[in-house]
C-alpha atoms as a PDB file:
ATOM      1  CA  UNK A   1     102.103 -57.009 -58.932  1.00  0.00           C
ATOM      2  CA  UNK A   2     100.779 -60.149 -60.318  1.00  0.00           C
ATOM      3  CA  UNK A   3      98.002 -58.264 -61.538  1.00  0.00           C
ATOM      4  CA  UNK A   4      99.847 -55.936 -63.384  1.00  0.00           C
ATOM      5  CA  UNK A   5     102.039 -58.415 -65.225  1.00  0.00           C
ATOM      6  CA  UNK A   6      98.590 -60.437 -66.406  1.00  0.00           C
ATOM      7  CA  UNK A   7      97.545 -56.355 -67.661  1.00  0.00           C
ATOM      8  CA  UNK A   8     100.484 -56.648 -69.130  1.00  0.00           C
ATOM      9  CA  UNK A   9     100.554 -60.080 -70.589  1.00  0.00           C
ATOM     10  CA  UNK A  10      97.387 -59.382 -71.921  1.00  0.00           C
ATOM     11  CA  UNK A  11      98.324 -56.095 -73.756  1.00  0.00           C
ATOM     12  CA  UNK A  12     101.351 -57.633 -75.629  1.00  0.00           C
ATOM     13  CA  UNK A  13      98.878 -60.557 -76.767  1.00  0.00           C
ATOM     14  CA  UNK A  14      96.464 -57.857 -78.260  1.00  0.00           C
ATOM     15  CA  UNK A  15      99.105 -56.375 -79.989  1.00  0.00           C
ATOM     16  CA  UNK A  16     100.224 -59.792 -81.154  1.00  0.00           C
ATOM     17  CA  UNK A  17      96.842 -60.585 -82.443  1.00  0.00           C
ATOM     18  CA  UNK A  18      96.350 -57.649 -84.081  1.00  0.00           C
ATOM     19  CA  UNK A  19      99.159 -57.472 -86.004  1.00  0.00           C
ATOM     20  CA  UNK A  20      98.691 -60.923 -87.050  1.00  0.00           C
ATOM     21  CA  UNK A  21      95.223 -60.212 -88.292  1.00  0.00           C
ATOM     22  CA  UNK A  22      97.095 -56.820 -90.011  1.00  0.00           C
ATOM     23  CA  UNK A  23      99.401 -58.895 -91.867  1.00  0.00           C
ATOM     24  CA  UNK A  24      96.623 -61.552 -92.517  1.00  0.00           C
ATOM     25  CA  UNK A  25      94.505 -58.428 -94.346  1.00  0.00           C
ATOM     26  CA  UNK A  26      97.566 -58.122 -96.118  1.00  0.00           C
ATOM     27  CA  UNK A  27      97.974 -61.345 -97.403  1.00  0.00           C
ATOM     28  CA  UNK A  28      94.857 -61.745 -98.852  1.00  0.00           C
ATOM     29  CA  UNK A  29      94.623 -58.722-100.229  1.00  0.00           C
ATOM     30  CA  UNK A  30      98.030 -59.623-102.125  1.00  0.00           C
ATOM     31  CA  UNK A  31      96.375 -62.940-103.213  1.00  0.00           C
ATOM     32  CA  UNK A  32      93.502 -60.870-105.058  1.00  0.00           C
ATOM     33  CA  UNK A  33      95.668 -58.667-106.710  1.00  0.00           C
ATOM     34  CA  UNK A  34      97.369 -61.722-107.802  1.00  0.00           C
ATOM     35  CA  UNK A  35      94.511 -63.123-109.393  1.00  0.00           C
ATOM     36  CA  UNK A  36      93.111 -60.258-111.035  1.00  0.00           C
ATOM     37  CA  UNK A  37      96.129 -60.327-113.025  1.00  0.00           C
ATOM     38  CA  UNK A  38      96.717 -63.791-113.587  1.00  0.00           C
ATOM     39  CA  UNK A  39      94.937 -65.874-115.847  1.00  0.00           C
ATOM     40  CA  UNK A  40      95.071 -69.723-117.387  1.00  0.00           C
ATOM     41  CA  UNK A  41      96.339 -69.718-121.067  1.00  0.00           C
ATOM     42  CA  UNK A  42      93.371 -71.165-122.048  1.00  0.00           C
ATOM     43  CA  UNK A  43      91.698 -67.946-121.119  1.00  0.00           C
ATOM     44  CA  UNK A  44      94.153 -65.642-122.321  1.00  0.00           C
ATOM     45  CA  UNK A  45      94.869 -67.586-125.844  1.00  0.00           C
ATOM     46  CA  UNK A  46      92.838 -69.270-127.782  1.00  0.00           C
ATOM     47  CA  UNK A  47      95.095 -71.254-129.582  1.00  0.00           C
ATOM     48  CA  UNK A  48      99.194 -71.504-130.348  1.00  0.00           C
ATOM     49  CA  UNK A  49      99.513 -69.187-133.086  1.00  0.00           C
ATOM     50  CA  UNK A  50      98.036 -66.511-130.949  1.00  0.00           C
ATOM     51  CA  UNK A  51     100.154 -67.484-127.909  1.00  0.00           C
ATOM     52  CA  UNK A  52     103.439 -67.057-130.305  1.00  0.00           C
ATOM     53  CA  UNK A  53     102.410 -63.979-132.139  1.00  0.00           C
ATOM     54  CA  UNK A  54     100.694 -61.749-129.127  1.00  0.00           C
ATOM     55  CA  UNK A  55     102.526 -63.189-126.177  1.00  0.00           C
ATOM     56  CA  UNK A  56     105.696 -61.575-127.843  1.00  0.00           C
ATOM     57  CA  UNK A  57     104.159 -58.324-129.715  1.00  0.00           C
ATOM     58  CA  UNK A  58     104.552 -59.602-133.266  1.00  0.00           C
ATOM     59  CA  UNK A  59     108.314 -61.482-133.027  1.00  0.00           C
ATOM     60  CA  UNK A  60     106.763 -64.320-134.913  1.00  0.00           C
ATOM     61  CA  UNK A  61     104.783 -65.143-137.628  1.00  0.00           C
ATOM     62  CA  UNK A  62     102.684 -68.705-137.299  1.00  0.00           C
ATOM     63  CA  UNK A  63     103.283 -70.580-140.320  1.00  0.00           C
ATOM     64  CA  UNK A  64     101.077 -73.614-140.564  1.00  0.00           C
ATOM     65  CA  UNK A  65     103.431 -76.271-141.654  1.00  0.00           C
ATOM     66  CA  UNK A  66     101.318 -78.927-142.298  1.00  0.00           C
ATOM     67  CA  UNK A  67     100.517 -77.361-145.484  1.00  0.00           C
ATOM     68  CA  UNK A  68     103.134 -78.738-147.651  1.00  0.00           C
ATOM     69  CA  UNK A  69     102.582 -75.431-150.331  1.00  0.00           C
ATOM     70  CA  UNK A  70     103.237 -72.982-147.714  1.00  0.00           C
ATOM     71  CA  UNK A  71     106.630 -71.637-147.285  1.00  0.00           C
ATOM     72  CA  UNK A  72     109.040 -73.233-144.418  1.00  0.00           C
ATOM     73  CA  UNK A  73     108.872 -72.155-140.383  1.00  0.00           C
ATOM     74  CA  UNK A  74     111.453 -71.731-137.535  1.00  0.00           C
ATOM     75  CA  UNK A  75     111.440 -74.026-134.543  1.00  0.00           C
ATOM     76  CA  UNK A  76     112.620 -72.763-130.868  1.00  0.00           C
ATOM     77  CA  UNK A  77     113.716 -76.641-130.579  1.00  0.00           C
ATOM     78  CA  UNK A  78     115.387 -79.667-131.541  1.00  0.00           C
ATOM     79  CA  UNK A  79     117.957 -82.472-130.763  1.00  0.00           C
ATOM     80  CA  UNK A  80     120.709 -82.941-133.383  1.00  0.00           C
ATOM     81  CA  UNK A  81     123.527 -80.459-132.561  1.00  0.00           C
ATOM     82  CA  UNK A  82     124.758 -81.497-135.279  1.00  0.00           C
ATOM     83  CA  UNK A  83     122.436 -80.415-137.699  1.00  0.00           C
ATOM     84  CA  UNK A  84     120.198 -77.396-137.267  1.00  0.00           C
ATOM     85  CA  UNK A  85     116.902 -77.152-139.262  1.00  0.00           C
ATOM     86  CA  UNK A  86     116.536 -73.778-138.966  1.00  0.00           C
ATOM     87  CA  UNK A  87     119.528 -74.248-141.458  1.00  0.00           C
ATOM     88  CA  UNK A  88     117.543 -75.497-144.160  1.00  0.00           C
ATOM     89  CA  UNK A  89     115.201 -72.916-143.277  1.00  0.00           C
ATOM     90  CA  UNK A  90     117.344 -70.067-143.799  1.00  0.00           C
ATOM     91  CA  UNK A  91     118.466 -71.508-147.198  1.00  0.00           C
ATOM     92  CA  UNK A  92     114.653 -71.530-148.355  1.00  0.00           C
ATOM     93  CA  UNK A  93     114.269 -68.187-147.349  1.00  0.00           C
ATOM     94  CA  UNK A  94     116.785 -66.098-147.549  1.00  0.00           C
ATOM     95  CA  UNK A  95     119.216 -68.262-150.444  1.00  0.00           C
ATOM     96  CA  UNK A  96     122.446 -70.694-149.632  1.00  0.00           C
ATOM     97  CA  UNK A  97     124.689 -67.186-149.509  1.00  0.00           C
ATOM     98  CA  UNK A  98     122.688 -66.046-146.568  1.00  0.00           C
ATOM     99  CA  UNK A  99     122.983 -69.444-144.832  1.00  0.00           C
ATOM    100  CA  UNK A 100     126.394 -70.121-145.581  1.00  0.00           C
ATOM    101  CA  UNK A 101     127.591 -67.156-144.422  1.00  0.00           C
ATOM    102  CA  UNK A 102     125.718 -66.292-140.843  1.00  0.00           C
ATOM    103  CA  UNK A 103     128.720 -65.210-139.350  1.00  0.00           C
ATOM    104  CA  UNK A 104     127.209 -62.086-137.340  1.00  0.00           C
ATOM    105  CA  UNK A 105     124.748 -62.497-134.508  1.00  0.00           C
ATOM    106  CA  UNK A 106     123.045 -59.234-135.276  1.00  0.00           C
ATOM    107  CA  UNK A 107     120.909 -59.212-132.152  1.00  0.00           C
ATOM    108  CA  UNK A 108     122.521 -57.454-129.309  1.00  0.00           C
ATOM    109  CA  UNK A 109     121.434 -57.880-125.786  1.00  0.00           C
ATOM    110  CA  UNK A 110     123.051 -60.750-124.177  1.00  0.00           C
ATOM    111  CA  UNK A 111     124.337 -61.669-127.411  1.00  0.00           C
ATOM    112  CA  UNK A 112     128.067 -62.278-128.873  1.00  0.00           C
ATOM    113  CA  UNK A 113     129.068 -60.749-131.773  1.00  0.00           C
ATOM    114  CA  UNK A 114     129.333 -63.657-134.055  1.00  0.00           C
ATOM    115  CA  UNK A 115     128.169 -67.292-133.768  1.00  0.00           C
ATOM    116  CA  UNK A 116     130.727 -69.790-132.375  1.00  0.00           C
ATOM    117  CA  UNK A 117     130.874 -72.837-130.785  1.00  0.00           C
ATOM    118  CA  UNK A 118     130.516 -73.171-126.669  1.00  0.00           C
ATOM    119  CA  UNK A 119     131.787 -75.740-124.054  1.00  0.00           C
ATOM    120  CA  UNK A 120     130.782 -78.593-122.271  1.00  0.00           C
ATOM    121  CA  UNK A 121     128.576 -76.244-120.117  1.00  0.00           C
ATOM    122  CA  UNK A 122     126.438 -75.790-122.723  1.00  0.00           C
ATOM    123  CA  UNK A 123     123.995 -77.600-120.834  1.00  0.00           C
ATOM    124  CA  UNK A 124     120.698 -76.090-120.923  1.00  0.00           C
ATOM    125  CA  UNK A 125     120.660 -75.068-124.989  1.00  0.00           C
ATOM    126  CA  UNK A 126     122.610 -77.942-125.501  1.00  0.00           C
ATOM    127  CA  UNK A 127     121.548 -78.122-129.456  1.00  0.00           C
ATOM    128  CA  UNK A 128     123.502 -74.760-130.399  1.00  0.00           C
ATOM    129  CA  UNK A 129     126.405 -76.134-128.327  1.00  0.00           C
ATOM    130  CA  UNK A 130     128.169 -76.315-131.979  1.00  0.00           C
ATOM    131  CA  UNK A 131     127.347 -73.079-132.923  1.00  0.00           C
ATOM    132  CA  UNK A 132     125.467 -70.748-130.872  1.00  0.00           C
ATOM    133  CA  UNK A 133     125.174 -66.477-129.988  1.00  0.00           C
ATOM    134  CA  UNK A 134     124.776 -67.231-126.928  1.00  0.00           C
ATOM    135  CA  UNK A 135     127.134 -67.672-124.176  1.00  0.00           C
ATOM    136  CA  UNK A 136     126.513 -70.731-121.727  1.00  0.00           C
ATOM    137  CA  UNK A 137     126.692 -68.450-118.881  1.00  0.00           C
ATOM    138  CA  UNK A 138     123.901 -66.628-119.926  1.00  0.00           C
ATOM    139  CA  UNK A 139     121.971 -69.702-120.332  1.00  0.00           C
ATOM    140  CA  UNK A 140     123.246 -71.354-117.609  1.00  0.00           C
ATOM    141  CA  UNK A 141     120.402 -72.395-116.001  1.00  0.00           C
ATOM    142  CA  UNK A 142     116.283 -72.203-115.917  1.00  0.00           C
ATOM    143  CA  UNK A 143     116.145 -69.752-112.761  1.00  0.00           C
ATOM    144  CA  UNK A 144     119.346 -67.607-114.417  1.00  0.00           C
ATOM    145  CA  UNK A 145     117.031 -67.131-117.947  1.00  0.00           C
ATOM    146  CA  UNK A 146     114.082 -66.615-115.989  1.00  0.00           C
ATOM    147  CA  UNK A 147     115.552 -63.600-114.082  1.00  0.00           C
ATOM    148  CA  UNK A 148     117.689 -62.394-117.194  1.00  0.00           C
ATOM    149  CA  UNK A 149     115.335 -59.858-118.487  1.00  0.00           C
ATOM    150  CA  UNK A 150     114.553 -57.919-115.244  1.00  0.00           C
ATOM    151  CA  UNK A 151     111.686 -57.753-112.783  1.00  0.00           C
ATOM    152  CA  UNK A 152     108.009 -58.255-114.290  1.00  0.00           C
ATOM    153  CA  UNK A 153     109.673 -60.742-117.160  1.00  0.00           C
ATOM    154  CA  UNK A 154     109.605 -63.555-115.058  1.00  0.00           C
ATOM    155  CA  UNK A 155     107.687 -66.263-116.808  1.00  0.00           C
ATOM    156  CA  UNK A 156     106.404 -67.377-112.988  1.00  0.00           C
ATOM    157  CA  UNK A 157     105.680 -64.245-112.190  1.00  0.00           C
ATOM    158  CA  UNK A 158     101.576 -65.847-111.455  1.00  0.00           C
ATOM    159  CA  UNK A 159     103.182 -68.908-109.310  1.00  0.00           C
ATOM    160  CA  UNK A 160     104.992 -71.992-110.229  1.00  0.00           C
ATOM    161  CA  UNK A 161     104.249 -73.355-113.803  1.00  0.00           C
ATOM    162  CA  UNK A 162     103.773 -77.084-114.320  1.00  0.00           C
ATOM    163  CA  UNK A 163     107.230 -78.656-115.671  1.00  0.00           C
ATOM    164  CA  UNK A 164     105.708 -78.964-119.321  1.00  0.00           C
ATOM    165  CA  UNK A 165     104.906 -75.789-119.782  1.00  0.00           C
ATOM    166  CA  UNK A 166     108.151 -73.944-118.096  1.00  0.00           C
ATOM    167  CA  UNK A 167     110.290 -76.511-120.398  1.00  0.00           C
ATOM    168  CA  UNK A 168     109.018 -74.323-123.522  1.00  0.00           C
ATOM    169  CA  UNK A 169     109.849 -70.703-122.024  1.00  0.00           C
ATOM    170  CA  UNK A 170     113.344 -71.832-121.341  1.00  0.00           C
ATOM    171  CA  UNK A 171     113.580 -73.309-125.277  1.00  0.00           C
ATOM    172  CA  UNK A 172     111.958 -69.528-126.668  1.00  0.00           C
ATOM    173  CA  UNK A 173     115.226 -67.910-124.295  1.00  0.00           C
ATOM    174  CA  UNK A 174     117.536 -70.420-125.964  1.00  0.00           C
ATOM    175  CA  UNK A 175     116.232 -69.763-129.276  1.00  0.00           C
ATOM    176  CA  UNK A 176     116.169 -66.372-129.012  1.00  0.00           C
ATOM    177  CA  UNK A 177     119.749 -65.674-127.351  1.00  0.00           C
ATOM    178  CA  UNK A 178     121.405 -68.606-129.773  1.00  0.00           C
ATOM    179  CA  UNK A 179     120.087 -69.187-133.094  1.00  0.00           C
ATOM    180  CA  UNK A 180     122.057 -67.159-135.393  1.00  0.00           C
ATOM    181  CA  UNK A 181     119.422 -66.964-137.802  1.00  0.00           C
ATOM    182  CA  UNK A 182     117.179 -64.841-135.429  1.00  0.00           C
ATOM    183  CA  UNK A 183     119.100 -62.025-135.843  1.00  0.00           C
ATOM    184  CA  UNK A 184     117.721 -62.063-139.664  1.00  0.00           C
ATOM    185  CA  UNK A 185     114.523 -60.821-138.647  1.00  0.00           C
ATOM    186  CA  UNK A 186     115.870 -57.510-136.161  1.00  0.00           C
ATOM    187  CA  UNK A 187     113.236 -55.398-136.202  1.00  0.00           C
ATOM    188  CA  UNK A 188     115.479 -52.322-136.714  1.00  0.00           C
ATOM    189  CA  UNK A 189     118.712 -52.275-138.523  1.00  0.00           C
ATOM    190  CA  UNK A 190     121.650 -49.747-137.593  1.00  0.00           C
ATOM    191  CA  UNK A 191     120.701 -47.460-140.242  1.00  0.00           C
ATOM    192  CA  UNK A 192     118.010 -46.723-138.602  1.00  0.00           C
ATOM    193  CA  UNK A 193     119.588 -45.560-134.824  1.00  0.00           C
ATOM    194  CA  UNK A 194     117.248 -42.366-133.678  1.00  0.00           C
ATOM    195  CA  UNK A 195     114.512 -43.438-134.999  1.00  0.00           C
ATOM    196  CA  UNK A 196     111.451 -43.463-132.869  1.00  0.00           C
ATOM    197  CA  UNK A 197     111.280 -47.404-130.841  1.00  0.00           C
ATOM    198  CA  UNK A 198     114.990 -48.030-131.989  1.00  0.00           C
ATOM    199  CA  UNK A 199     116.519 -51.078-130.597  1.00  0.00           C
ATOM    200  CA  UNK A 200     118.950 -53.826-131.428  1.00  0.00           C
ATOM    201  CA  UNK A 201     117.590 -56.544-129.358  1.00  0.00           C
ATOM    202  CA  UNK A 202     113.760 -56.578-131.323  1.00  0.00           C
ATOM    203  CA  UNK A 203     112.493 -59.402-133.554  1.00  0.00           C
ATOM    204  CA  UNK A 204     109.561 -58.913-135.915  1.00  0.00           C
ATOM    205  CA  UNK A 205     107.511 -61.233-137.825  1.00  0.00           C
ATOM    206  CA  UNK A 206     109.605 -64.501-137.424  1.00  0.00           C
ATOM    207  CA  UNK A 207     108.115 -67.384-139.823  1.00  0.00           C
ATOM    208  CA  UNK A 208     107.798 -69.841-136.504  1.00  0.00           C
ATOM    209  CA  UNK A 209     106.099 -73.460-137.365  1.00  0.00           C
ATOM    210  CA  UNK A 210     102.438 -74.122-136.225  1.00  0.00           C
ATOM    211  CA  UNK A 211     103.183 -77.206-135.202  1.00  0.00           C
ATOM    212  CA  UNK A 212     105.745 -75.798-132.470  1.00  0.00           C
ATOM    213  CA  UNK A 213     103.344 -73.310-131.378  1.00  0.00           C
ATOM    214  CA  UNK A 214     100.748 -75.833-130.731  1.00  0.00           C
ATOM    215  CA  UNK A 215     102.478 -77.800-128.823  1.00  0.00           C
ATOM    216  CA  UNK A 216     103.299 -75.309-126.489  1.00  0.00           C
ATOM    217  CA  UNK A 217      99.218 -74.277-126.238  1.00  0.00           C
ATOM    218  CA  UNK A 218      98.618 -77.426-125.234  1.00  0.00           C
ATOM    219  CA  UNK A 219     101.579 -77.940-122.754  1.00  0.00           C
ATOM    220  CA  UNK A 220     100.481 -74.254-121.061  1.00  0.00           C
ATOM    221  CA  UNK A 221      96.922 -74.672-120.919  1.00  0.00           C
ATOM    222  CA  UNK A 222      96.318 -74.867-117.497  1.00  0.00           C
ATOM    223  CA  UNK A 223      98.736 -72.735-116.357  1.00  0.00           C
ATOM    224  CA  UNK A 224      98.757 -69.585-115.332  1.00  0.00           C
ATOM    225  CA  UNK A 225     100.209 -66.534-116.468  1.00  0.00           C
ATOM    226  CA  UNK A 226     100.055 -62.969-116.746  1.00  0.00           C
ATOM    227  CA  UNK A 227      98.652 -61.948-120.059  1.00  0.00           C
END
C-alpha cells in the first residue's frame, strides 16, 4: 500500500513538473514575441518631428518654431485655463472669424458637439476645463484614456513606460478629445461620407510646434514601444 501511494505521489509530481516546465516554455516564448515587437524610441524615431508625424499617420505637421519667419504651431499642452494659445494660433491661421466663432467640435468620436465648459472633475485636462470637447468622464483618468481606443491602442502595450514619457500620451488624448481647434484640421468633411477611408474622427496635417515634439523625444527615449 505504501508503495503504491509513493507510485502515486511520484506520478502527480511529474505531472506537476511538467506542466510547470509547459507553462515556463510558454512564458518565454511570450517574452520573445514581446520583444520582437517592441522597440526603444530611440530606435524607432530618430527625432520628435518624426515621432509626431509617423507615430500618428500624418495628424501633424512639425513646425519648427524657433524660426521666428515660419508660420505659428499647435501645442498638446499648457497651464493657463484661462488663456489658450492655440487661440492665438487659430487667429494666425485661419483669421479672428474662425477663432471667435469655434462653436462646433467637428471631430466625432468621444467628442461633444460643441465646446463648453466642464466641472470640477476636470482633473486630468485640467487646461480646457473652461472650454473643452471633451467630457471629463472620458478623460477621467490615465488608465480610462489609455484603454479608450480599444485593444492594441494601449500606449503600454510593450510594458510600463517611465512617468515622463506616459505624462505626454495622456496630454496628445487631452488635446485631441478637447481642443476645439483640432477639429479644423478633420481629415474628411461630411460632404465627403462614402468616400473611400471616410471618417469623422481623422486629423491630417496639424501645424504642431517643434519644440513640443522634442520634448516628448527626449522624455520617450528610453522607453519602449511598439512602432
Amino acid at each position: 500500500l505504501s508503495f503504491q501511494l509513493l507510485e502515486s505521489i511520484g506520478w502527480k509530481c511529474i505531472v506537476i513538473i511538467t506542466m510547470k516546465i509547459a507553462i515556463f516554455v510558454l512564458l518565454v516564448s511570450l517574452v520573445g514575441a514581446w520583444e520582437d515587437t517592441c522597440t526603444q524610441f530611440k530606435d524607432i524615431y530618430s527625432s520628435g518631428t518624426e515621432l509626431c508625424e509617423v507615430m500618428w499617420s500624418d495628424s501633424f505637421e512639425v513646425v519648427d518654431d524657433s524660426i521666428a519667419e515660419n508660420p505659428p504651431g499647435y501645442t498638446m499642452w499648457f497651464f493657463d485655463m484661462e488663456n489658450n494659445p492655440n487661440e492665438d494660433v487659430t487667429r494666425a491661421l485661419h483669421g479672428n472669424d474662425t477663432a471667435e466663432n469655434l462653436d462646433q467640435c467637428h471631430l466625432q468620436y468621444f467628442h461633444k458637439e460643441a465646446p463648453s465648459p466642464e466641472g470640477e472633475n476636470m482633473l486630468e485636462c485640467h487646461p480646457w476645463k473652461n472650454n473643452a470637447c471633451c467630457s471629463s468622464e472620458t478623460v477621467q483618468s490615465p488608465d480610462k484614456m489609455n484603454k479608450a481606443y480599444g485593444p492594441g491602442s494601449e500606449w503600454d502595450r510593450c510594458g510600463p513606460m517611465s512617468e515622463a514619457c506616459e505624462r505626454f500620451f495622456v496630454m496628445e488624448v487631452c488635446f485631441y478629445e478637447c481642443e476645439p481647434a483640432a477639429g479644423l484640421y478633420r481629415k474628411y468633411d461630411d460632404s465627403q461620407e462614402g468616400s473611400d477611408g471616410f471618417n469623422t474622427w481623422q486629423i491630417h496635417k496639424m501645424p504642431m510646434k517643434k519644440s513640443f515634439c522634442d520634448s516628448w523625444y527626449t522624455a520617450c527615449y528610453n522607453d519602449y514601444f511598439c512602432g
